[in-house]
Protein backbone atom coordinates (compact mmCIF):
# COMPACT_ATOMS: atom_id res chain seq x y z
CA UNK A 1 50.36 14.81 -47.91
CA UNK A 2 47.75 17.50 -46.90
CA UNK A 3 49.46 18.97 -44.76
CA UNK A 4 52.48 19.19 -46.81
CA UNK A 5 50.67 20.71 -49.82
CA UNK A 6 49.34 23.72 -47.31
CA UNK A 7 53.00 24.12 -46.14
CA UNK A 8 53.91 24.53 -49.80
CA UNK A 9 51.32 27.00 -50.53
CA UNK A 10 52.22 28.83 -47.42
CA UNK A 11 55.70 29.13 -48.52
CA UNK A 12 54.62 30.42 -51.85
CA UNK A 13 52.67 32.71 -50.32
CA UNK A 14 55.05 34.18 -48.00
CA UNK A 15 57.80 34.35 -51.33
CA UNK A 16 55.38 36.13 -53.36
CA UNK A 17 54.61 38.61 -50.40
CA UNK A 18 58.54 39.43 -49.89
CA UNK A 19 58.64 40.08 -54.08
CA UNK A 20 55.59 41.90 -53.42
CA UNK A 21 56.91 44.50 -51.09
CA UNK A 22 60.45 44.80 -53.00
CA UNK A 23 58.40 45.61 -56.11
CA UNK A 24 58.71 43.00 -58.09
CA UNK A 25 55.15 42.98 -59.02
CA UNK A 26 54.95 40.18 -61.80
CA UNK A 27 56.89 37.90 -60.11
CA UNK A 28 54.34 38.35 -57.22
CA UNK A 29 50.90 38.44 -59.34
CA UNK A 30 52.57 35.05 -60.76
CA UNK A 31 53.13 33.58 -57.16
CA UNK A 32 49.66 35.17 -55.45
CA UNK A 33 47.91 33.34 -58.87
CA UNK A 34 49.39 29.88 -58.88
CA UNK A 35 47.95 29.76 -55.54
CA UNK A 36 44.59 30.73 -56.23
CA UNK A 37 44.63 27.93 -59.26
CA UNK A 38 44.61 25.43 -56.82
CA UNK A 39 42.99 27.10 -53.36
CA UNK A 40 40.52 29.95 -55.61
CA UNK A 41 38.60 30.38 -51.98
CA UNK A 42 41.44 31.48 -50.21
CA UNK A 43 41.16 34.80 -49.14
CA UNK A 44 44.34 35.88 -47.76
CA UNK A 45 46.08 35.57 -51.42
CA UNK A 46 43.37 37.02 -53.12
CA UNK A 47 43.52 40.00 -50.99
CA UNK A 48 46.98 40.40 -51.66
CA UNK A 49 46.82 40.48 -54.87
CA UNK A 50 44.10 43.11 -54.78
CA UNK A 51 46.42 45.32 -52.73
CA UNK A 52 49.30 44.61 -55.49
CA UNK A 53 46.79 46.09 -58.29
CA UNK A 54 46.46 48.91 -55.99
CA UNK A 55 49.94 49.06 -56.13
CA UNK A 56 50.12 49.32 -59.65
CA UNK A 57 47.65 52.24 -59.80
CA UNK A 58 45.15 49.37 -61.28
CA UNK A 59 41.88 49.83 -58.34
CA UNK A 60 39.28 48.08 -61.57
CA UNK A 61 40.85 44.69 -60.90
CA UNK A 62 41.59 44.86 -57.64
CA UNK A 63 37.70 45.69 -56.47
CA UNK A 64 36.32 42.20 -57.56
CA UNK A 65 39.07 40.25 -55.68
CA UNK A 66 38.37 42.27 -53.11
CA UNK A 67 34.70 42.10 -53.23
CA UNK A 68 34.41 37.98 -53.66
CA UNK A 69 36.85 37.94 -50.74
CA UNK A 70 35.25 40.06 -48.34
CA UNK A 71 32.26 37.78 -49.38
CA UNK A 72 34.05 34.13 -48.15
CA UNK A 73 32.70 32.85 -44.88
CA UNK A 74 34.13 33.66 -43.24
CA UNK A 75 35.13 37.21 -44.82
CA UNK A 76 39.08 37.68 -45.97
CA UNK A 77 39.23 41.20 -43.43
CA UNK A 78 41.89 43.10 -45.21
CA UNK A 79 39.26 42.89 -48.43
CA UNK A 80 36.96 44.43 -46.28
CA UNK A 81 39.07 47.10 -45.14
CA UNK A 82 40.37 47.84 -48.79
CA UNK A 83 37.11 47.81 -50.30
CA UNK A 84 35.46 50.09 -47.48
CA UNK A 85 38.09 52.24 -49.04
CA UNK A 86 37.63 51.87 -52.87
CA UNK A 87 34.01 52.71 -52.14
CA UNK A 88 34.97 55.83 -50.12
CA UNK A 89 36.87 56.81 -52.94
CA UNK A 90 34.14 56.53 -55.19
CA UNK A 91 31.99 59.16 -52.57
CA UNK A 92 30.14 55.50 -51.48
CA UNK A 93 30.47 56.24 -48.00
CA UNK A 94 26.43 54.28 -47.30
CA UNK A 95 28.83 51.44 -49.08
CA UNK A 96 31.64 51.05 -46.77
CA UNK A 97 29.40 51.29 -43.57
CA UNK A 98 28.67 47.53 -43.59
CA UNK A 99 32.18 46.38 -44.27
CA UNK A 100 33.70 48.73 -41.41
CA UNK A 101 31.02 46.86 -39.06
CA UNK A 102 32.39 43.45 -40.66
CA UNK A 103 35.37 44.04 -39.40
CA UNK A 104 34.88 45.56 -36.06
CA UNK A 105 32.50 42.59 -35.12
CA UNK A 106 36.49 40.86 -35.61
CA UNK A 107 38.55 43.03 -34.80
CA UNK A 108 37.00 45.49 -31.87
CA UNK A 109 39.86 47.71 -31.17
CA UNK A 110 41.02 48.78 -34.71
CA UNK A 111 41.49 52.33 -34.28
CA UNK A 112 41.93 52.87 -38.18
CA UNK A 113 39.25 50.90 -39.67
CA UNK A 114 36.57 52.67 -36.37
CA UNK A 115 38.44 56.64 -37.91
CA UNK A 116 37.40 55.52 -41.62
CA UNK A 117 34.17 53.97 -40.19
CA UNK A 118 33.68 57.62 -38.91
CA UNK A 119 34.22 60.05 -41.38
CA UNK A 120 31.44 57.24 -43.38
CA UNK A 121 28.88 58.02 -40.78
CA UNK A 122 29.87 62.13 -41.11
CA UNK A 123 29.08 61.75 -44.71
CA UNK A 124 26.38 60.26 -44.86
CA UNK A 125 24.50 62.57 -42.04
CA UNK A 126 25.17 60.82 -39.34
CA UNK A 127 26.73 62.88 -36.84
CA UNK A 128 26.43 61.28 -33.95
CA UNK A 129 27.59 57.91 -34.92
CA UNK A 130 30.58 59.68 -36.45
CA UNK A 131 31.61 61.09 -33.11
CA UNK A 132 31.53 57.87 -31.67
CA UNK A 133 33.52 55.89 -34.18
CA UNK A 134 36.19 59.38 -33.76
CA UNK A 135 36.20 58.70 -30.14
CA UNK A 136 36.47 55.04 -30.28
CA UNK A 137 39.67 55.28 -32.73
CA UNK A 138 41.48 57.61 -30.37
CA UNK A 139 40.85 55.58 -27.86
CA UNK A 140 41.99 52.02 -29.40
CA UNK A 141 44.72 54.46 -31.58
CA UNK A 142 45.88 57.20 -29.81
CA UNK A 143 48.46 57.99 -31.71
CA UNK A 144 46.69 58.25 -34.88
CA UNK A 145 46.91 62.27 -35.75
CA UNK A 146 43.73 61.92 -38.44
CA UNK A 147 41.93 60.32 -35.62
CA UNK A 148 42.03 63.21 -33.37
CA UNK A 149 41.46 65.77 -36.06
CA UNK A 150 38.47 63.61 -36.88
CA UNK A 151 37.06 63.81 -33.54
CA UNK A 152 37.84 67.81 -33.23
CA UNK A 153 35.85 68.21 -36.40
CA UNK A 154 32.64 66.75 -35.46
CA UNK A 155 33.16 68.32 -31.64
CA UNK A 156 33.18 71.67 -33.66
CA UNK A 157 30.24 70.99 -35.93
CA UNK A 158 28.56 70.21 -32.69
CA UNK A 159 29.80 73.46 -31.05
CA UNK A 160 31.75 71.99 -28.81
CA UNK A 161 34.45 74.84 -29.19
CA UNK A 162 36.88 73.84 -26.45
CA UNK A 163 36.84 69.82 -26.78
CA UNK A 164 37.32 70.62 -30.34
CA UNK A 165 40.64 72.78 -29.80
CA UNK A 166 41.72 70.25 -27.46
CA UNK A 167 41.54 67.67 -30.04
CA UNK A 168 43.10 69.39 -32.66
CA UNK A 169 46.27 70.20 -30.40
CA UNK A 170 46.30 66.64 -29.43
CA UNK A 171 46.78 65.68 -33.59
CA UNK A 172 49.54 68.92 -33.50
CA UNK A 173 50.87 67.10 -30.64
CA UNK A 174 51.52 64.03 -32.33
CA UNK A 175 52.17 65.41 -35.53
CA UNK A 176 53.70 69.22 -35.49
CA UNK A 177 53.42 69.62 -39.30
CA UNK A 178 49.76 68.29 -39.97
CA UNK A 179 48.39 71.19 -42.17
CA UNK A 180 44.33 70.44 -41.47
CA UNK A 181 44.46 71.08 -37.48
CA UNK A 182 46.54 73.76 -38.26
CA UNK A 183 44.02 74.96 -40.29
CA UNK A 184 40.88 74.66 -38.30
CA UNK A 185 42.63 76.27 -34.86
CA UNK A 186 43.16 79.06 -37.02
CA UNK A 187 39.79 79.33 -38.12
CA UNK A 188 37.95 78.88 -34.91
CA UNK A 189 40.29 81.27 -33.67
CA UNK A 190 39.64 83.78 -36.06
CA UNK A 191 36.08 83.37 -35.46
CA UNK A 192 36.68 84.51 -31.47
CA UNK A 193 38.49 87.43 -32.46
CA UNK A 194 41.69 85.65 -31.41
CA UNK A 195 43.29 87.04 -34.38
CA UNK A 196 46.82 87.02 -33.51
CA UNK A 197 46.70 83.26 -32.26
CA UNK A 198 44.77 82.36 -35.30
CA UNK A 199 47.75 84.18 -37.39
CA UNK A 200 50.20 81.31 -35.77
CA UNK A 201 48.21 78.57 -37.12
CA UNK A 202 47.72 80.06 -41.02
CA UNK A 203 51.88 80.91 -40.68
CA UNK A 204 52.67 77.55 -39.57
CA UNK A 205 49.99 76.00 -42.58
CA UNK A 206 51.95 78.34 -45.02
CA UNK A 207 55.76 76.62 -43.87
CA UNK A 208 54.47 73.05 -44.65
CA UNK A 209 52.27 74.47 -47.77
CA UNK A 210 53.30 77.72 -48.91
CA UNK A 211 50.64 77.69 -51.88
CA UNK A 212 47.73 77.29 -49.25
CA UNK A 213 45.09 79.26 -50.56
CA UNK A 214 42.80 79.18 -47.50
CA UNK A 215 45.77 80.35 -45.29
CA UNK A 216 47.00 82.86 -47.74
CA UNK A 217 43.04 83.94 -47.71
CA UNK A 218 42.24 84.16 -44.08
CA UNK A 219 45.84 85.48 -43.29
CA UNK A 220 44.89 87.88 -45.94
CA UNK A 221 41.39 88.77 -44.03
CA UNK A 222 43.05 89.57 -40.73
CA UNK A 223 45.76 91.93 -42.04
CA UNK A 224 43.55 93.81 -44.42
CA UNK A 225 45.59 95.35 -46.75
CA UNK A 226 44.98 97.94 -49.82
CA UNK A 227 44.75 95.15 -52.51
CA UNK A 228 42.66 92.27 -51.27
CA UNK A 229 41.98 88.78 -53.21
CA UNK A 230 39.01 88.88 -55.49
CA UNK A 231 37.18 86.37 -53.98
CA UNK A 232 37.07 83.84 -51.37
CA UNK A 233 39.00 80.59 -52.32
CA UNK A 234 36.69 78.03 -53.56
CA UNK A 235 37.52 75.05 -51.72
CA UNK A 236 37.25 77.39 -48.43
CA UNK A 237 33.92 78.22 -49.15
CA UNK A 238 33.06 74.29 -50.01
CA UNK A 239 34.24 73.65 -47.18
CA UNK A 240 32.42 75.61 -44.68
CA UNK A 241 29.05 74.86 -46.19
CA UNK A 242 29.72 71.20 -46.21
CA UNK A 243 30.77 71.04 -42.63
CA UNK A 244 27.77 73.05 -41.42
CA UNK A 245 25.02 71.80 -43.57
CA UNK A 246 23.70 69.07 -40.75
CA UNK A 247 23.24 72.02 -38.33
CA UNK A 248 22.79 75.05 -41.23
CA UNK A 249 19.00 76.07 -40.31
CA UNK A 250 19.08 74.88 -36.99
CA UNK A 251 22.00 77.80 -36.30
CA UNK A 252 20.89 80.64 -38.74
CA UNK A 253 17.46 80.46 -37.87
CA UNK A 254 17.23 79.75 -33.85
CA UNK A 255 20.65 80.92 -32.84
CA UNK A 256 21.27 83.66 -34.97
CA UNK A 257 17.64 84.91 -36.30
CA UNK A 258 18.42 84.69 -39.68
CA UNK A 259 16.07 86.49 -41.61
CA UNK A 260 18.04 88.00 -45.32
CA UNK A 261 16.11 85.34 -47.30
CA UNK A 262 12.87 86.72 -46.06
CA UNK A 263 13.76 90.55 -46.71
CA UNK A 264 14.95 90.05 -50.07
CA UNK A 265 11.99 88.13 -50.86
CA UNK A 266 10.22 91.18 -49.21
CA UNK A 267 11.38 93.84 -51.69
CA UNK A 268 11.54 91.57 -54.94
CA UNK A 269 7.59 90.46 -54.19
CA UNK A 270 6.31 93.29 -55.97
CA UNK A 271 8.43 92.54 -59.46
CA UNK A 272 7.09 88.92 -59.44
CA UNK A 273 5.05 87.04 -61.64
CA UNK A 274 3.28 83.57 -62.15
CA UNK A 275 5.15 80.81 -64.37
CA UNK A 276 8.37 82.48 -63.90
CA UNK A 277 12.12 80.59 -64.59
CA UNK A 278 13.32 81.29 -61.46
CA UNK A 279 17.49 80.58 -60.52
CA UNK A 280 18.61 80.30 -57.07
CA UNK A 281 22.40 81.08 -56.46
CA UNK A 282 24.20 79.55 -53.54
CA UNK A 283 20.57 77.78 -52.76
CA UNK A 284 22.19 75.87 -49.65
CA UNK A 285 19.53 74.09 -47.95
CA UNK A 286 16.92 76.14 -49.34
CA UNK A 287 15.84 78.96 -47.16
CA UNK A 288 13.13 80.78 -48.32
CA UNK A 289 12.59 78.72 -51.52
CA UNK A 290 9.01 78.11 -50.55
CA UNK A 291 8.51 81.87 -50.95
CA UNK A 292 9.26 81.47 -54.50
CA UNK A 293 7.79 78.29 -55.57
CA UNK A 294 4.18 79.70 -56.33
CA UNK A 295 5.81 82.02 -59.03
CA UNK A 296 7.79 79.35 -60.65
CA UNK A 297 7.36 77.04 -63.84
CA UNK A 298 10.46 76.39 -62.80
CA UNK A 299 13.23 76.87 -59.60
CA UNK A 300 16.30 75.81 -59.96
CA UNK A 301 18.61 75.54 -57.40
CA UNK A 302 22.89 75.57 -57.47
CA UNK A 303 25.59 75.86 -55.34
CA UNK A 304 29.24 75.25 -54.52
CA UNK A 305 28.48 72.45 -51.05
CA UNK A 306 27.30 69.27 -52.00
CA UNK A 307 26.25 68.57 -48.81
CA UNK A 308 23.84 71.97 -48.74
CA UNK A 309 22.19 70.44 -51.79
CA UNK A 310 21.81 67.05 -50.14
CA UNK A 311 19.80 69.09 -47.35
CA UNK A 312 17.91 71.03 -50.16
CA UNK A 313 16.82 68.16 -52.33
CA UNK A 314 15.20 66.82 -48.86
CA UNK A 315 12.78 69.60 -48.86
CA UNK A 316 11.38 68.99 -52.87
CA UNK A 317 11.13 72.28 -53.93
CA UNK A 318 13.61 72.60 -56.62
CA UNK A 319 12.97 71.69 -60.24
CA UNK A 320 16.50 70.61 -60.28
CA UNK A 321 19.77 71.24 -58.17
CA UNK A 322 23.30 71.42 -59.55
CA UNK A 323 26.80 71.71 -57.84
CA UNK A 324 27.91 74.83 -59.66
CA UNK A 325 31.11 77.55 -58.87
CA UNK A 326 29.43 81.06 -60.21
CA UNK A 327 33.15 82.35 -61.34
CA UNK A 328 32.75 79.22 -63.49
CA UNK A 329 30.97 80.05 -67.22
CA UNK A 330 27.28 80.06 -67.00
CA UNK A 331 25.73 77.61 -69.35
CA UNK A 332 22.07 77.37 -68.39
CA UNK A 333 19.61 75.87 -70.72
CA UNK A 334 17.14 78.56 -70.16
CA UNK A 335 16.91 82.25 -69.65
CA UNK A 336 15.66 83.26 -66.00
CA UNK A 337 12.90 85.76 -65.44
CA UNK A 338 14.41 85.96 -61.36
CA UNK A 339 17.76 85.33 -60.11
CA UNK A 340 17.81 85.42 -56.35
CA UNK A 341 20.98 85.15 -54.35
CA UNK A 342 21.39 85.87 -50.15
CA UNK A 343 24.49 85.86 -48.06
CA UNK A 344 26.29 84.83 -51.20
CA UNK A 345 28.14 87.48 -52.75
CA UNK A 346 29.72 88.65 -49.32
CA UNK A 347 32.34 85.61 -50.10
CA UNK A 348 33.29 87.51 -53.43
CA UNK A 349 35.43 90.79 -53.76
CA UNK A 350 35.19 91.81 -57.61
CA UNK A 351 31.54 91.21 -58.18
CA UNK A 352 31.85 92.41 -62.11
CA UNK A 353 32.37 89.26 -63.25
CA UNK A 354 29.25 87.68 -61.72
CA UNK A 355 27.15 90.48 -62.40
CA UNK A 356 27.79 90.25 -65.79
CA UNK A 357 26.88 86.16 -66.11
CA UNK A 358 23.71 87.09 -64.20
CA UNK A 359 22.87 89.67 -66.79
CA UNK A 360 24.00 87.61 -69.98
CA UNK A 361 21.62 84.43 -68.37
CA UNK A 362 18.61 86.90 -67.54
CA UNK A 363 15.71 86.92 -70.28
CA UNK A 364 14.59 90.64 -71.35
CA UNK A 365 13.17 92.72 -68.13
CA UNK A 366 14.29 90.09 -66.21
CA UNK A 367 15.12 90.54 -62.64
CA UNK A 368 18.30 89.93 -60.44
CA UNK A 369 17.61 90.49 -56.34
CA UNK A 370 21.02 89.77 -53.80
CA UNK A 371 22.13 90.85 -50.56
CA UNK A 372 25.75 92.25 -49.91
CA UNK A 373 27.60 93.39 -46.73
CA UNK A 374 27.70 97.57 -46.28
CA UNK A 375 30.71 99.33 -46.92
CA UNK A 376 30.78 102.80 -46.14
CA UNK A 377 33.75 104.09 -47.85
CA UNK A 378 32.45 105.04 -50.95
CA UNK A 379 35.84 105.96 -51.69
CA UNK A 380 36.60 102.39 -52.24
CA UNK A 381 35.01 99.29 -54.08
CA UNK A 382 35.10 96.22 -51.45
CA UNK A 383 37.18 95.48 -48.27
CA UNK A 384 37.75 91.78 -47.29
CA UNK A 385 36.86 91.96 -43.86
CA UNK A 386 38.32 89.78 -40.95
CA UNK A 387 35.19 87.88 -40.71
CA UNK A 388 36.59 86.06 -43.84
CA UNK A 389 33.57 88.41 -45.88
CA UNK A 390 33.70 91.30 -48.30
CA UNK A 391 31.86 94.64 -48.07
CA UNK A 392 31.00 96.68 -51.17
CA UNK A 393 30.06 100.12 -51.37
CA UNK A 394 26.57 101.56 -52.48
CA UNK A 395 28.41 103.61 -55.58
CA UNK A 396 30.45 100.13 -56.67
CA UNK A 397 27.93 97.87 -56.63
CA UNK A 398 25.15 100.70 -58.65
CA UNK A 399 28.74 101.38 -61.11
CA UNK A 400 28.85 97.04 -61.79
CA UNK A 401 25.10 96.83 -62.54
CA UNK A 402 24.99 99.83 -64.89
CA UNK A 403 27.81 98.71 -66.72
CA UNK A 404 26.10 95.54 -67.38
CA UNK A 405 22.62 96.85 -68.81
CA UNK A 406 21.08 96.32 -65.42
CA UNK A 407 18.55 99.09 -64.22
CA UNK A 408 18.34 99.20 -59.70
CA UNK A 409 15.01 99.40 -58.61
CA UNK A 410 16.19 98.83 -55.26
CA UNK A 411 19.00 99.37 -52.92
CA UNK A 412 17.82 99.09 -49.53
CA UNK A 413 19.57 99.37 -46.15
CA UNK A 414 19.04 96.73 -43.71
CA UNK A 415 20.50 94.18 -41.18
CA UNK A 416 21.89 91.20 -42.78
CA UNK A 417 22.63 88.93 -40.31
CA UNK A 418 24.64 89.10 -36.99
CA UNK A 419 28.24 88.59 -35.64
CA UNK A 420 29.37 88.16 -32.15
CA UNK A 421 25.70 89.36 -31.49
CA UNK A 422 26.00 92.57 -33.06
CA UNK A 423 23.78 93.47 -36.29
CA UNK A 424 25.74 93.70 -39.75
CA UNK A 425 24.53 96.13 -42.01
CA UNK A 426 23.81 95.17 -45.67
CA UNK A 427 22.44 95.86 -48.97
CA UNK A 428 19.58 94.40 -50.70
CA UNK A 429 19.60 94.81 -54.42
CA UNK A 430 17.07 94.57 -57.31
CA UNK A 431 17.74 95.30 -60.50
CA UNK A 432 16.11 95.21 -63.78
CA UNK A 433 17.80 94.06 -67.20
CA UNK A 434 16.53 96.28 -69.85
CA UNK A 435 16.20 95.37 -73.42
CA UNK A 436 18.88 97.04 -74.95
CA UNK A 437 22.12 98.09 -72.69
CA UNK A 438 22.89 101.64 -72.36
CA UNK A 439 23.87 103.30 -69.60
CA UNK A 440 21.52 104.30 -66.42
CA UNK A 441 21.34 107.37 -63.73
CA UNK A 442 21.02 105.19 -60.46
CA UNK A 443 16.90 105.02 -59.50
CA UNK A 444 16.77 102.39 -56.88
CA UNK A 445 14.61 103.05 -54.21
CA UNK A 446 17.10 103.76 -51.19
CA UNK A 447 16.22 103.70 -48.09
CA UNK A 448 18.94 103.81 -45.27
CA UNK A 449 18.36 102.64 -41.82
């Protein structure tokens, strides 16, 4: 009788599944629950009737049959799988750790579940344990395109340059259209100079999306062109930050002698003051913060990367730290007596717009102190260069401040970082907002080198 009443269920089952995946979702749901009336610890229903809420765009009643199924001993493993992914969804990567490791104790050679088990470990900080979960799930899936993109992300962030191409042409390999390794060849490309192989890669992005605005962009940055964009895409900028954060200091500071942070801080010294609201723009992981902290009541720190303010908050220096887009309005609770801002601007063409929110969130004879890339040609406002960076000109970026109300007290000369080993040449500004708006002669100390 026992064994004839499992039988039964099983055939229920197995008609409720074949509803299931020809859509007939209530006469499934009906099936999957007369089952669990009579067996509620059986997992394999319960999970299936999860997935047909996911099906139905309905994720806030699948999660607890999910969740008290992946809890059965022993654990239901497609409810582990799906709620790894709910919770990834959700940004609770930490979450879906555990569950991933459920199932791989199970089932050792799942190729997908050791990918998403991955990018967990690359979002939570964990480099190294995301490389090997990539190269795991190439191994047990090697025909798994995401897989191998995966694995040639984290080579990259690790600067393994060639392994990293090699992976990404293995995910072109398998799948000719897939936009992201596209997207990244053309990038490290770019970054070698390779510009005309790089130029494949953005074309190729731009047949499958044609709206691509980080193609368009760094397509855009090769060719030059009389009429560049106004800025750097957003998400392009996002992304770069949150792919380097991890390694951030570690290759500004000891590979590349990074030092804008400490100049500016240099030449705005002498126009500080104690108790001082103090805004950092495009704080990333908080170089040269500590400079400012003894002159702050208050230091508040925003920027586009997540993941930079993840590394920032680890150093407790900020009064607070935001996510925040600067084209975005400005809607700070305070006025600032100092907003600082290095290597930020260079990812922004027109910089009218963002002078002008600086000015309109400065208090009275409040300062504003940034650096900017050099461009010589006076004649001109900006140039994107191929670098993926802008340029401004001395007269532009003295023409923006004064028609803003803001007074230079300094527009200094200087090295601003390197590229390809050679020394890029840079502005760094301070200016002064002045009580009442009018317009100024330029006065900035200049000094050329």
């Amino acid at each position: 009788m026992k064994k004839a009443a499992t039988d039964d269920f099983e055939q229920i089952f197995q008609k409720s599944y074949i509803s299931h995946k020809a859509g007939r979702f209530s006469e499934a749901e009906k099936g999957y629950r007369k089952i669990l009336d009579r067996k509620p610890q059986w997992g394999q229903p319960m999970s299936a009737l999860g997935i047909l809420y996911l099906d139905q765009n309905r994720p806030e009643k699948a999660k607890p049959l999910f969740e008290k199924a992946a809890g059965l001993n022993p654990p239901d493993l497609s409810a582990c799988y799906q709620l790894g992914r709910l919770k990834q969804m959700k940004n609770d990567h930490q979450g879906a750790i555990p569950l991933y490791q459920q199932m791989l104790e199970q089932q050792p050679e799942a190729g997908l579940v050791w990918n998403n088990l991955g990018v967990a470990y690359r979002e939570t900080g964990k480099p190294d344990d995301a490389m090997s979960s990539f190269r795991a799930a190439v191994r047990f899936a090697p025909e798994m395109a995401e897989a191998w993109n995966n694995l040639g992300v984290a080579l990259d962030e690790q600067g393994q340059g060639a392994q990293a191409l090699n992976a990404y042409q293995k995910a072109i390999d398998i799948q000719p259209d897939y936009v992201s390794p596209h997207l990244n060849i053309g990038i490290m490309l770019q970054k070698r100079e390779r510009f005309k192989e790089a130029e494949i890669h953005y074309r190729k992005v731009l047949e499958c999306q044609p709206q691509n605005e980080i193609a368009q962009f760094m397509l855009q940055s090769i060719n030059g062109g009389e009429t560049p964009p106004d800025a750097a895409p957003v998400a392009h900028v996002r992304s770069i930050f949150n792919q380097c954060a991890q390694n951030f200091e570690a290759i500004l500071v000891e590979e590349l002698a990074y030092k804008t942070p400490e100049r500016l801080f240099h030449i705005v010294r002498p126009y500080l003051s104690e108790n001082m609201e103090i805004l950092d723009i495009g704080c990333g992981t908080g170089l040269g913060a500590e400079l400012y902290q003894p002159f702050a009541k208050s230091l508040t720190g925003v920027d586009v990367s997540e993941k930079m303010l993840e590394k920032a908050a680890e150093k407790k220096i900020y009064s607070s730290l935001a996510v925040f887009d600067i084209l975005q309005p400005w809607a700070f609770p305070v006025k600032f007596d100092l907003i600082y801002s290095a290597d930020v601007f260079v990812y922004f063409g027109d910089l009218d717009h963002i002078i002008k929110s600086a000015a309109t969130s400065l208090a009275p004879g409040g300062k504003i102190a940034f650096s900017v890339e050099r461009l010589k040609d006076n004649l001109k406002n900006y140039q994107l260069y191929p670098s993926g960076r802008y340029a401004h000109s001395r007269q532009y970026i003295q023409t923006c401040l004064n028609r803003h109300g803001l007074k230079p007290l300094e527009l200094n000369s200087t090295d601003i970082r390197k590229q390809s080993g050679n020394p890029v040449k840079g502005f760094l500004v301070v200016a002064e907002r002045m009580i009442k708006a009018k317009n100024f002669l330029p006065e900035a100390n200049s000094h050329e080198s």
